[in-house]
Each structure stands twice: as structure tokens, then as C-alpha cells.
N, C-alpha and C. Protein backbone atom coordinates (compact mmCIF):
# COMPACT_ATOMS: atom_id res chain seq x y z
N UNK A 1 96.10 85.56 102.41
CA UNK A 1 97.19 86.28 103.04
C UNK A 1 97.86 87.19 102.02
N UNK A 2 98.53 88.18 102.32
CA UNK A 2 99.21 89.70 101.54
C UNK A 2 100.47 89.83 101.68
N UNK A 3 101.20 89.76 101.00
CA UNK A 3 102.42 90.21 101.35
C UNK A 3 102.72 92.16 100.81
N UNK A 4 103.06 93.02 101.46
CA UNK A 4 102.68 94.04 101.04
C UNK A 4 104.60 94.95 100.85
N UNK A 5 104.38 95.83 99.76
CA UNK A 5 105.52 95.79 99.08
C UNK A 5 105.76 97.44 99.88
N UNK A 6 104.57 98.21 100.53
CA UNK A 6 104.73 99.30 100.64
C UNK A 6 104.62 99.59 101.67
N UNK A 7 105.13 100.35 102.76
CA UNK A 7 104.55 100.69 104.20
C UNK A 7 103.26 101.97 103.91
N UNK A 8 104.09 102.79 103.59
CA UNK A 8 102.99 103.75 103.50
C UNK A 8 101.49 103.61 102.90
N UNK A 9 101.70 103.09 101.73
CA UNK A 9 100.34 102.62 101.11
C UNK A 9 99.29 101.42 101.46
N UNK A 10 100.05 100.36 102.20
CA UNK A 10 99.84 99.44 102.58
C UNK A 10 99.37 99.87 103.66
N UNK A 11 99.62 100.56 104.37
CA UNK A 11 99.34 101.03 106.09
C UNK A 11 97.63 101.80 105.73
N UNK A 12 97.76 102.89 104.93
CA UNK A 12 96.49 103.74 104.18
C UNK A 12 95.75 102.59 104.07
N UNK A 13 95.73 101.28 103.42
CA UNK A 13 94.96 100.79 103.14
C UNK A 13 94.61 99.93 104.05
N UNK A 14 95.20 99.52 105.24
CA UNK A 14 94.66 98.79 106.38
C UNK A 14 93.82 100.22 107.21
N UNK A 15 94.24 101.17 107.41
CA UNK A 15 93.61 102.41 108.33
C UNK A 15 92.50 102.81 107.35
N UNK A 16 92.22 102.56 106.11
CA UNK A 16 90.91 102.75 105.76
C UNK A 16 89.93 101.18 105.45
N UNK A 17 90.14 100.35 105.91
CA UNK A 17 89.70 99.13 106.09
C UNK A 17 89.50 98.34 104.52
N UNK A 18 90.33 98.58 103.58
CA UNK A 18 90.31 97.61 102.12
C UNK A 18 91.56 96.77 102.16
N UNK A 19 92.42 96.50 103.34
CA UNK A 19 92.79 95.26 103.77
C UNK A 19 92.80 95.15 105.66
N UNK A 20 92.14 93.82 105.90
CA UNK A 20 91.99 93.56 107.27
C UNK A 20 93.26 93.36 106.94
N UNK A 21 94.32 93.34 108.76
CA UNK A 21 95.31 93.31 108.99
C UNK A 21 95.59 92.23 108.85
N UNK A 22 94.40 91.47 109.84
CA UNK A 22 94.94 89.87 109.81
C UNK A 22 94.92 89.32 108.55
N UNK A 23 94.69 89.45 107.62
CA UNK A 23 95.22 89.13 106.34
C UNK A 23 96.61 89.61 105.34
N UNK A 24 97.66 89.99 106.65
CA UNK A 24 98.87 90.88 106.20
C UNK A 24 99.76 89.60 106.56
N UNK A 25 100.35 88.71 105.82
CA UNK A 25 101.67 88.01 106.50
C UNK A 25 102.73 89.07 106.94
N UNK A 26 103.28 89.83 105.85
CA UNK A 26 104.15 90.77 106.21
C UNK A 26 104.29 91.96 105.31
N UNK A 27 105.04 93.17 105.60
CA UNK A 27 104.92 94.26 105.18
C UNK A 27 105.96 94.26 105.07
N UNK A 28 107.05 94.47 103.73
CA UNK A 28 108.42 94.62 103.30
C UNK A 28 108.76 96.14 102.51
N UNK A 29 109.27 96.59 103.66
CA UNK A 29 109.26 98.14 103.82
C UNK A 29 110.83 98.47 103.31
N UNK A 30 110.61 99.76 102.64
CA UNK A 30 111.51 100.46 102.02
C UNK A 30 112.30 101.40 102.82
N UNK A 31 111.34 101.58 103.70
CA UNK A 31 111.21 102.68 104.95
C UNK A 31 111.71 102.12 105.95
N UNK A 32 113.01 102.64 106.83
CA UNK A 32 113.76 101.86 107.91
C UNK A 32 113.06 102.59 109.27
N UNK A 33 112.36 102.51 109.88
CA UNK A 33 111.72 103.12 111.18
C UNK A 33 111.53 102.37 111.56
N UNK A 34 111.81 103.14 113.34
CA UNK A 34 111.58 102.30 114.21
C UNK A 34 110.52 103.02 114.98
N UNK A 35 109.17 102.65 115.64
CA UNK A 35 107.99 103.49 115.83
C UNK A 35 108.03 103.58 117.48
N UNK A 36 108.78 103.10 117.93
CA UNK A 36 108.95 103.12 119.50
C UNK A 36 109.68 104.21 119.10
N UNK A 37 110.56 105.04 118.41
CA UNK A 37 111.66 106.34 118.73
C UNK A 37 110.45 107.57 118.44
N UNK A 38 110.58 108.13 118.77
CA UNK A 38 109.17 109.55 118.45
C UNK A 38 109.96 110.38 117.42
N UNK A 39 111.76 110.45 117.24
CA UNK A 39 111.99 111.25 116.47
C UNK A 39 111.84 110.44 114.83
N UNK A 40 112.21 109.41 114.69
CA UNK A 40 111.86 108.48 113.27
C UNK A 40 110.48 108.60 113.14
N UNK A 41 109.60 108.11 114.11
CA UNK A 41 107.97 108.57 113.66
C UNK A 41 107.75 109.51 113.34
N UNK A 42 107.93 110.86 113.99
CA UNK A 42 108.15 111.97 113.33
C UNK A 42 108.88 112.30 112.02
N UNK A 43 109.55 111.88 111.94
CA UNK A 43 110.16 111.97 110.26
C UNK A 43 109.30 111.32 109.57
N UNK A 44 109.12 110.25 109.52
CA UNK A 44 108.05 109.39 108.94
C UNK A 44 106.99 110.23 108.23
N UNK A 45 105.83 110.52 109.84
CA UNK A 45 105.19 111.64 109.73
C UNK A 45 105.15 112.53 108.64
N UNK A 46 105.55 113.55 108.98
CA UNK A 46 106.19 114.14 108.08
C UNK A 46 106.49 114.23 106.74
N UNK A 47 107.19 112.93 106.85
CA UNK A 47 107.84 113.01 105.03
C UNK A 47 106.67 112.05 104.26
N UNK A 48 106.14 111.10 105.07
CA UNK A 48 104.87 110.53 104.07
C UNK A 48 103.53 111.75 103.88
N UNK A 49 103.36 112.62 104.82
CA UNK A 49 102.08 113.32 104.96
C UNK A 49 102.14 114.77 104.33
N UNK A 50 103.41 115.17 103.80
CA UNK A 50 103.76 116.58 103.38
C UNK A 50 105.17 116.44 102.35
N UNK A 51 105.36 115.41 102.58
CA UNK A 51 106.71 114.94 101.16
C UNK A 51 106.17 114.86 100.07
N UNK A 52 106.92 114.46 98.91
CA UNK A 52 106.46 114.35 97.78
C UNK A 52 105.51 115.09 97.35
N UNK A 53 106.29 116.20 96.40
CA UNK A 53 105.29 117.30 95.75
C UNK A 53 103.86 116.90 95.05
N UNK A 54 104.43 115.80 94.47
CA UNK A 54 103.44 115.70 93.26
C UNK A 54 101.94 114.77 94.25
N UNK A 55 102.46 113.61 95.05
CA UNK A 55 101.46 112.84 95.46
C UNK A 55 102.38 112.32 97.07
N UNK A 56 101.61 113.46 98.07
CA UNK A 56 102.06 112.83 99.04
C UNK A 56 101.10 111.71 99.89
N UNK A 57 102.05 110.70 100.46
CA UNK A 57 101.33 109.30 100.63
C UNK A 57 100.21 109.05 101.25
N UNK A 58 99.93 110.36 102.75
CA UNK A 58 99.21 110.22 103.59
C UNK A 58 98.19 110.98 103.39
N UNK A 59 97.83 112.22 102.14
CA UNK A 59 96.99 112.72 101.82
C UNK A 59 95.89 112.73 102.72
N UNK A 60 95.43 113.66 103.30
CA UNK A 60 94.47 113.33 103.48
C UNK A 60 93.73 112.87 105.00
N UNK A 61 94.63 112.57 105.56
CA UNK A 61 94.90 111.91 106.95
C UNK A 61 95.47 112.29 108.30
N UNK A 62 95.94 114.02 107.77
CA UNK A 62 96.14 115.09 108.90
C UNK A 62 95.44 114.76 110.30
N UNK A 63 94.94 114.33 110.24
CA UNK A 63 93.74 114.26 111.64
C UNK A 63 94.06 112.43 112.04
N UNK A 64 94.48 111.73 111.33
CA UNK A 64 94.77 110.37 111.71
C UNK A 64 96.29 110.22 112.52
N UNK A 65 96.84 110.88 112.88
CA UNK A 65 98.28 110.66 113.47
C UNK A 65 98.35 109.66 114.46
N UNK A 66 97.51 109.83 115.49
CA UNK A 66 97.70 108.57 116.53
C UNK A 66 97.40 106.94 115.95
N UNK A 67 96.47 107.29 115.15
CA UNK A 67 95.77 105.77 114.78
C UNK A 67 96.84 105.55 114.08
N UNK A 68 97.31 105.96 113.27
CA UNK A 68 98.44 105.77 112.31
C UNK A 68 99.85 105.30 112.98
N UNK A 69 99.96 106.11 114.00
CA UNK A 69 101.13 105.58 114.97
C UNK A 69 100.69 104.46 115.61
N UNK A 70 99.54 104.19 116.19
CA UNK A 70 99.64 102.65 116.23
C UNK A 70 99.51 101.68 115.54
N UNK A 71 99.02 102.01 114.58
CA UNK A 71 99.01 100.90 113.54
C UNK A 71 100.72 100.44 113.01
N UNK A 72 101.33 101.01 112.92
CA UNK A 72 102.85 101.17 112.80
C UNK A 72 103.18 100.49 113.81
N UNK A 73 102.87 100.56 115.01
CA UNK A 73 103.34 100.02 116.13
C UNK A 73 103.06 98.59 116.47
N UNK A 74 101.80 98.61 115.98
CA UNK A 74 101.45 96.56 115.95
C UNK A 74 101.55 96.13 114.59
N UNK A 75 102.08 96.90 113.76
CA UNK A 75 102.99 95.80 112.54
C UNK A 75 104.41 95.45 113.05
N UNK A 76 104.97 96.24 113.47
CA UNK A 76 106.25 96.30 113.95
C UNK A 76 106.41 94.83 114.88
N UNK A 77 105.46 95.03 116.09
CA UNK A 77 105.47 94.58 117.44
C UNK A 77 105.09 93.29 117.32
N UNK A 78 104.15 93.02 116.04
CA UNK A 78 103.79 91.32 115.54
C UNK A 78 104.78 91.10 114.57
N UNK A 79 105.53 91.43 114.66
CA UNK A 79 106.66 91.18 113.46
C UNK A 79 106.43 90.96 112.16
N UNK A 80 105.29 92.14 111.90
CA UNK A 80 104.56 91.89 110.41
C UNK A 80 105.43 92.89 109.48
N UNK A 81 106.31 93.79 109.89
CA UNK A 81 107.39 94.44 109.52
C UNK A 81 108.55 94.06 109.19
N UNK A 82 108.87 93.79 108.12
CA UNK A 82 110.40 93.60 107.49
C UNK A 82 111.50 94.81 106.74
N UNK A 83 112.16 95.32 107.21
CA UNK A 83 112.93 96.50 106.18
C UNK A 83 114.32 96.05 106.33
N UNK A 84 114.22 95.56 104.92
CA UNK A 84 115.40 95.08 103.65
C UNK A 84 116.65 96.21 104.79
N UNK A 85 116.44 97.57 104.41
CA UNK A 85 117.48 98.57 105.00
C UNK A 85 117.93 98.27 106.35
N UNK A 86 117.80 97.80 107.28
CA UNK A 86 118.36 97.37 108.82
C UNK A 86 119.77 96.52 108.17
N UNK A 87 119.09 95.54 107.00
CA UNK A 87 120.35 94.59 106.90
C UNK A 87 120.80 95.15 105.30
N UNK A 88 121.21 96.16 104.99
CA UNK A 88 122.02 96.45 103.56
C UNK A 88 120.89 96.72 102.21
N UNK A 89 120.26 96.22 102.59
CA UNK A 89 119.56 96.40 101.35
C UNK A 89 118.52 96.94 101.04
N UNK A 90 118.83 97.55 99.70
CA UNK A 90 117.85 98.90 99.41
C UNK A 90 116.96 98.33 98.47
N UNK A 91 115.94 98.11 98.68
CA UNK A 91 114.21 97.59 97.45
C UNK A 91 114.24 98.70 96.59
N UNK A 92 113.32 98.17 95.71
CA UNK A 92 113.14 99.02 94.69
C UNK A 92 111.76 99.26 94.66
N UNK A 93 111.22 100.63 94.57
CA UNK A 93 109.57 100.83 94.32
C UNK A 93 109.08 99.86 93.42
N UNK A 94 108.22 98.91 93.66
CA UNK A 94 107.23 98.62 92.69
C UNK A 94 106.06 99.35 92.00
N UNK A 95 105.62 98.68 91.02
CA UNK A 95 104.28 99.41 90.66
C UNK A 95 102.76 99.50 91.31
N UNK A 96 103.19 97.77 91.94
CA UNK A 96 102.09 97.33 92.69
C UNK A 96 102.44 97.54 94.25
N UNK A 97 101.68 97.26 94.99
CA UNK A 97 102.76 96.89 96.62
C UNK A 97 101.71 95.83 97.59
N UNK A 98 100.80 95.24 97.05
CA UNK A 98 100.30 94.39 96.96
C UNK A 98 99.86 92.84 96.31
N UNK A 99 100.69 91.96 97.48
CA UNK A 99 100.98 90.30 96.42
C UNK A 99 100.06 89.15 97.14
N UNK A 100 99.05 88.27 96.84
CA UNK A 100 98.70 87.50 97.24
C UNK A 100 99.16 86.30 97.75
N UNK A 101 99.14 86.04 98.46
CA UNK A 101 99.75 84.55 98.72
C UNK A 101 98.83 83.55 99.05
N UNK A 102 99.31 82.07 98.40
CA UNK A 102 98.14 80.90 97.96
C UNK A 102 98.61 80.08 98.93
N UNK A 103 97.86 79.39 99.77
CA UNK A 103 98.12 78.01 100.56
C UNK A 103 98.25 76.97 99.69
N UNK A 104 99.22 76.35 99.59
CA UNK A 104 99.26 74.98 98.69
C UNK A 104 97.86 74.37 98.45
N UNK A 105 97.98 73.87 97.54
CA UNK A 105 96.73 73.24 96.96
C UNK A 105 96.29 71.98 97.49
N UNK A 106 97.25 71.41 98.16
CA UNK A 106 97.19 70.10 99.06
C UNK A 106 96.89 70.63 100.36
N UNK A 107 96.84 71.60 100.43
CA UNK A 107 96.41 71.88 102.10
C UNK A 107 95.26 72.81 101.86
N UNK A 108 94.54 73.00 100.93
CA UNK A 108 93.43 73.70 100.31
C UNK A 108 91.80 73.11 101.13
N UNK A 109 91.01 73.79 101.94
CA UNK A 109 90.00 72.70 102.19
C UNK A 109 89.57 73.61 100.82
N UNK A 110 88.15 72.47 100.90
CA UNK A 110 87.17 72.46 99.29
C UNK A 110 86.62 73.91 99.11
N UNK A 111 86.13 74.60 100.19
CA UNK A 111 86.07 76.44 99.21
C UNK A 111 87.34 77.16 99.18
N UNK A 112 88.67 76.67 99.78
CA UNK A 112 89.20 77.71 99.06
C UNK A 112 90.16 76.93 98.12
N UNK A 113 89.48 75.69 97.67
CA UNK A 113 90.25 75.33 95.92
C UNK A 113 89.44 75.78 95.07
N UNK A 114 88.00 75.87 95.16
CA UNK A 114 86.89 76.29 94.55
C UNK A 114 87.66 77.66 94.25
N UNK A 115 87.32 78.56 95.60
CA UNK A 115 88.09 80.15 94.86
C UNK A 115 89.21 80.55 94.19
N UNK A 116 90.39 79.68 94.73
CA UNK A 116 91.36 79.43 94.23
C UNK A 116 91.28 78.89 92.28
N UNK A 117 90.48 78.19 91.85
CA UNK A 117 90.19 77.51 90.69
C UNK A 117 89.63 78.45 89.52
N UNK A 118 88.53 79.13 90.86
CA UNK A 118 87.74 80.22 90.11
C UNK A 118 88.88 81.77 89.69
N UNK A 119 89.19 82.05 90.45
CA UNK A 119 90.32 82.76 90.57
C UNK A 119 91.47 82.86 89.22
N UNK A 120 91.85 81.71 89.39
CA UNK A 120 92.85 81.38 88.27
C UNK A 120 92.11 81.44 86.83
N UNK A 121 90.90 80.94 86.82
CA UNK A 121 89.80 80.96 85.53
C UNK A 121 89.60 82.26 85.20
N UNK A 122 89.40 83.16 85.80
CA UNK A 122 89.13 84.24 85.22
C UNK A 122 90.84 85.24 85.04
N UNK A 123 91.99 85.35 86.02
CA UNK A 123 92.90 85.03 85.50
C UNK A 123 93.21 84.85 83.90
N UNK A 124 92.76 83.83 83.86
CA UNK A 124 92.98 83.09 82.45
C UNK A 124 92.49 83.72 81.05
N UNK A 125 91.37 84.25 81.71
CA UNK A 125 90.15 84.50 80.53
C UNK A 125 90.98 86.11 80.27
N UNK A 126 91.27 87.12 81.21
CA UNK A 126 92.28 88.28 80.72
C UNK A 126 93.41 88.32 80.24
């Protein structure tokens, strides 16, 4: 499971398939939208796909708008969407926006303590 630090990047990377969704617990967004309003999607739009001079987020993806709007729409709608901003609070960009999350080790069946083990071993070895 993922906990993901970014909407925009996080979203790119489920709409180009290097994370299945169902492996998203939740998406803790910086970004306060609501994807049922067409004028916030549109801003959205917009400011991820033509914002930011240097590296804008959606690069690339001019031609993806609908898929993109729904994908927005069933993070939202499964409540895989969290934004800090609804209730006061403003996040801070990370470097990463991608965090793993481990099932306890007591509730581990035997391949995923194996991966889990292996995981941490190499971990270790960097």
C-alpha cells in the first residue's frame, strides 16, 4: 500500500500505470479541489498542465483531460483523497511524494515477510 504526498504527480503516475490504484491507501494533497465543480477542475487543469515555467506537472498529457478528470473523481469519491487545506492546514512540498506502507509483521503471511525481510536487507546493504 502507498501513501502518496502529491496529487499531481501521484495521479501522472497512476494514469501512466507505475502505480495500480488499488495499491493507493490515500493521496494527501496540497491541492484543495473539488472535481465534481468544473470551475476548480478547470483551474486545476490548467495550472498543473501550463503552470510552472520551469516543469509543468502534466507535461505532456494535453490529450488526457477526461481520463484525468476521472481519475480525480474516483480518488475523491473512494475517499482516497485527503487535503490538509479544507481543514487549515498548509503541507509542505516534499522531495519524494511517494511512502510505502508495511502490514505489521504479525499479520505478515510467509511471502510478504520474505519480501518484507528481503527488502529491509538490501535497505541495509545501501
Amino acid at each position: 500500500m502507498k501513501v502518496g504526498l502529491s496529487l499531481s504527480r501521484c495521479m501522472r503516475d497512476i494514469l501512466e500505470e507505475r502505480v495500480d490504484i488499488k495499491d493507493v491507501l490515500v493521496i494527501i494533497a496540497r491541492t484543495d479541489v473539488d472535481p465534481h465543480n468544473d470551475e476548480h477542475w478547470s483551474q486545476i487543469w490548467e495550472g498543473y498542465l501550463y503552470g510552472g515555467l520551469s516543469r509543468p506537472e502534466w507535461a505532456g498529457l494535453e490529450d488526457r483531460q477526461k481520463a484525468m478528470h476521472d481519475l480525480l473523481v474516483e480518488l475523491y469519491d473512494s475517499g482516497k483523497l485527503h487535503q490538509p487545506r479544507q481543514f487549515g492546514a498548509h503541507p509542505q512540498r516534499m522531495p519524494y511524494y511517494w511512502l510505502e506502507c508495511v502490514v505489521p509483521s504479525n499479520e505478515m503471511n510467509p511471502a510478504q515477510q520474505k519480501a518484507w525481510d528481503n527488502y529491509k536487507l538490501i535497505t541495509d546493504l545501501a
